[in-house]
Protein backbone atom coordinates (compact mmCIF):
# COMPACT_ATOMS: atom_id res chain seq x y z
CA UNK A 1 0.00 0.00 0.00
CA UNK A 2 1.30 2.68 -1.00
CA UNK A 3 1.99 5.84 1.73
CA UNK A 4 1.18 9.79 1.68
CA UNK A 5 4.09 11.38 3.60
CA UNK A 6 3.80 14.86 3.23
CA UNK A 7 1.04 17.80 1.96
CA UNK A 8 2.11 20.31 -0.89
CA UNK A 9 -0.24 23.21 -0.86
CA UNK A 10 -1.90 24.01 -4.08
CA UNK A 11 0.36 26.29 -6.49
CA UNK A 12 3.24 24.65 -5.71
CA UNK A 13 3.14 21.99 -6.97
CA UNK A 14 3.82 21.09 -10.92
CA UNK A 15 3.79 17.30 -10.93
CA UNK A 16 1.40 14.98 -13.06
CA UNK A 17 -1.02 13.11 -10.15
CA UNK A 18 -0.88 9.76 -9.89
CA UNK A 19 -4.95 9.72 -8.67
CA UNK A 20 -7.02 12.05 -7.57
CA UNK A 21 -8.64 11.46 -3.76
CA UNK A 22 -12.08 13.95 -3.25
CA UNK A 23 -13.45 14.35 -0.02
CA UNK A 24 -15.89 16.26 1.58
CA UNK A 25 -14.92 19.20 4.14
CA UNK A 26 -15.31 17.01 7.43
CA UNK A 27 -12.97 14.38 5.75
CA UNK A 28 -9.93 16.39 5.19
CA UNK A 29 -8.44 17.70 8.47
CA UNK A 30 -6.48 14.62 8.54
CA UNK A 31 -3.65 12.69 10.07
CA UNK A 32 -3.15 9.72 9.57
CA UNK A 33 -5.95 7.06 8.36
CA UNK A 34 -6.48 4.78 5.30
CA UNK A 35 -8.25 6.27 2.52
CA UNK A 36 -9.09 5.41 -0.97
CA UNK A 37 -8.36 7.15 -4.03
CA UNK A 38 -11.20 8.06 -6.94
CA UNK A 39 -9.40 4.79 -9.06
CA UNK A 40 -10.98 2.80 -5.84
CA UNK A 41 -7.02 2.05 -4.34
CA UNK A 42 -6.17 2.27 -1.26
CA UNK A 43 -3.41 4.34 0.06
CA UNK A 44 -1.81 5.23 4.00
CA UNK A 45 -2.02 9.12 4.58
CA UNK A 46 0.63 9.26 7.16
CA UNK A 47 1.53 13.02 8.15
CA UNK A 48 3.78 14.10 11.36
CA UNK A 49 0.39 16.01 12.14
CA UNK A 50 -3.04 16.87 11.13
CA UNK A 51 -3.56 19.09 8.42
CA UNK A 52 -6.63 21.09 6.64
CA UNK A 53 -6.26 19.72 2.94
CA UNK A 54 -7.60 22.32 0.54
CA UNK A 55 -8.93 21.65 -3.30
CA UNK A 56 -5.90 21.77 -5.36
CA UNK A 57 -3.15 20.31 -2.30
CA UNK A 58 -1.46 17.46 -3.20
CA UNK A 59 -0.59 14.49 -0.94
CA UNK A 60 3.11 13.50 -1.67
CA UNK A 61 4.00 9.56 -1.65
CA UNK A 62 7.08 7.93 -1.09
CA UNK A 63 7.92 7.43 -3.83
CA UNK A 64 7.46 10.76 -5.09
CA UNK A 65 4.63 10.82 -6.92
CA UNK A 66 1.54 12.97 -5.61
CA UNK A 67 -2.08 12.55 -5.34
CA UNK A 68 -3.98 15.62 -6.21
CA UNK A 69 -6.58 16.35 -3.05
CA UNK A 70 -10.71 17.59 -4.72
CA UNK A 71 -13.01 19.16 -2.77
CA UNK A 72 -16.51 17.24 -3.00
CA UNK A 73 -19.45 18.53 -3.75
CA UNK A 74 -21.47 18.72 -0.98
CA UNK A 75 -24.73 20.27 0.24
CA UNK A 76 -24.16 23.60 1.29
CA UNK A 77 -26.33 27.30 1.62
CA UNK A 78 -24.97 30.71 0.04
CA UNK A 79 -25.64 33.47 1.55
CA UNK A 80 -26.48 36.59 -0.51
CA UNK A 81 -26.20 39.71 1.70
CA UNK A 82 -27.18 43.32 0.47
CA UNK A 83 -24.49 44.98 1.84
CA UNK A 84 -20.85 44.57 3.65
CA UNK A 85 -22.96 45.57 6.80
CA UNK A 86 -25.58 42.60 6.66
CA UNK A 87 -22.32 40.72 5.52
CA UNK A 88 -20.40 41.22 8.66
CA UNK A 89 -23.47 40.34 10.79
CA UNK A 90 -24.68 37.74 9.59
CA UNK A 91 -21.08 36.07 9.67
CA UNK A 92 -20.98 37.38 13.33
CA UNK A 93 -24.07 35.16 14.34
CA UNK A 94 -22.97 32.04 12.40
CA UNK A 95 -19.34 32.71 13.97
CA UNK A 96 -21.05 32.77 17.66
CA UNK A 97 -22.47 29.31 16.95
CA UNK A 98 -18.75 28.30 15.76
CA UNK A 99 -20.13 27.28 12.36
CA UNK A 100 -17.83 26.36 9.80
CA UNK A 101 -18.33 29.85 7.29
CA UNK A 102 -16.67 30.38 3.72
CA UNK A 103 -16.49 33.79 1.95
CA UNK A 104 -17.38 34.19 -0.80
CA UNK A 105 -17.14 37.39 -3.57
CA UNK A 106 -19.42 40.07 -3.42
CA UNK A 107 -21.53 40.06 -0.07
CA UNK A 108 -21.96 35.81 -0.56
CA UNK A 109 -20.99 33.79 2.32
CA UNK A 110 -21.17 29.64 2.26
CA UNK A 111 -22.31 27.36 5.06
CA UNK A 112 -22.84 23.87 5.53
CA UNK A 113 -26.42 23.51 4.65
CA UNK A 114 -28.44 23.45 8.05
CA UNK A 115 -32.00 24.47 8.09
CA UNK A 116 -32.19 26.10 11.10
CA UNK A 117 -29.14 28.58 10.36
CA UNK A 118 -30.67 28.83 6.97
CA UNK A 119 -34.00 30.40 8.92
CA UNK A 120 -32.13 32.28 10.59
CA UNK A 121 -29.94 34.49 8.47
CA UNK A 122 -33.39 34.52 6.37
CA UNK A 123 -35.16 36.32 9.57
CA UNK A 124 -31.17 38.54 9.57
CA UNK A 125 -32.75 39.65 5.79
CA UNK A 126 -30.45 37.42 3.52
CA UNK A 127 -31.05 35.54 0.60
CA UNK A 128 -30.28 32.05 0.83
CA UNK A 129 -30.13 29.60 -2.24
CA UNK A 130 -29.05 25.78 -1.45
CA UNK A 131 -27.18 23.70 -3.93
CA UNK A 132 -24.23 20.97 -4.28
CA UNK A 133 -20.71 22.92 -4.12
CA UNK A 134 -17.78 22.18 -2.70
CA UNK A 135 -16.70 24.05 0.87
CA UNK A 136 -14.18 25.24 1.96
CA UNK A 137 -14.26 27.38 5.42
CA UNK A 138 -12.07 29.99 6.51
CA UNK A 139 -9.17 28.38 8.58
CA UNK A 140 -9.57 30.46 11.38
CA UNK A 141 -7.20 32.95 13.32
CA UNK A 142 -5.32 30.02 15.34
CA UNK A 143 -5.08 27.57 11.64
CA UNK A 144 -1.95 28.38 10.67
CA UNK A 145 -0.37 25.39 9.94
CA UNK A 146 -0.52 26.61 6.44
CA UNK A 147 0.33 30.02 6.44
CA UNK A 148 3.25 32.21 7.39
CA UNK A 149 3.18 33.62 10.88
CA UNK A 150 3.74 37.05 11.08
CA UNK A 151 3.86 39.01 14.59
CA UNK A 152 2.80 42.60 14.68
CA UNK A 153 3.01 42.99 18.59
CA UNK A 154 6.95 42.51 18.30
C-alpha cells in the first residue's frame, strides 16, 4: 500500500497526479488514516500532524509521486447579503455558533447547509439559495499550519 508522507499546498506543486482522492470538508483535516483514491485504491495518509487539505493540495507519496486532493461537492447554503454591513453580521451570528463559514465574492458567504441557520440568516434579511458545491471554510485565526506567521506585537 502505497503511503502519503507529506502535503504540498496548491500552487506549488507542478507534478502529473498519480490519482485524484475527493473528499468532503469534514474528511480532510487529517492525520493519519487509510483512505481510498477516486481509481478505488487504497493508500496510508501518514503526516507528522493533522492538516486542513484544501482543493488543489497534493498528498506527496514515497515514492514521489503525488495525489492531487478535490473538494466534493457537498450540500451547502450561500448566503447573498445586500451589503458589507448585513455581511459582517450575519457572519458574526454564524461565527457565535462556531459554524464552519466560507467567503465568498461580493456580499456571498457559504455554510454547511443546516435548516435552522438557513432560517435564521433569512429572519437577519439574507437571501439564501441551497445547492451541491464544494466548501471550503475559513481556517480560522489560530489555523496556521498553512500560512506564514507574522507578529505585529513585536
Amino acid at each position: 500500500m502505497q503511503r502519503a508522507i507529506n502535503v504540498k499546498p496548491r500552487g506549488t506543486w507542478q507534478e502529473t497526479p498519480y490519482a485524484t482522492v475527493t473528499l468532503p470538508f469534514d474528511e480532510r483535516h487529517r492525520r493519519r488514516i487509510c483512505m481510498t483514491d477516486d481509481k478505488g485504491e487504497d493508500f496510508m495518509l501518514d503526516l507528522a500532524n493533522a492538516v486542513l487539505l484544501g482543493d488543489g493540495d497534493a498528498l506527496e507519496l514515497e515514492d514521489g509521486g503525488v495525489i492531487a486532493v478535490k473538494a466534493a461537492a457537498e450540500p451547502v447554503a450561500d448566503i447573498q447579503c445586500v451589503d458589507a454591513e448585513m455581511a459582517a453580521r450575519i457572519a458574526w451570528h454564524i461565527g457565535n455558533r462556531h459554524t464552519p463559514l466560507q467567503v465568498l465574492a461580493a456580499g456571498r458567504l457559504r455554510i454547511c447547509n443546516d435548516h435552522v441557520l438557513v432560517s435564521m440568516v433569512e429572519v437577519l434579511g439574507a437571501h439564501v439559495v441551497c445547492s451541491m458545491a464544494p466548501f471550503a471554510p475559513e481556517g480560522g485565526a489560530y489555523a496556521s499550519d498553512r500560512h506564514e506567521h507574522r507578529h505585529h506585537c513585536e
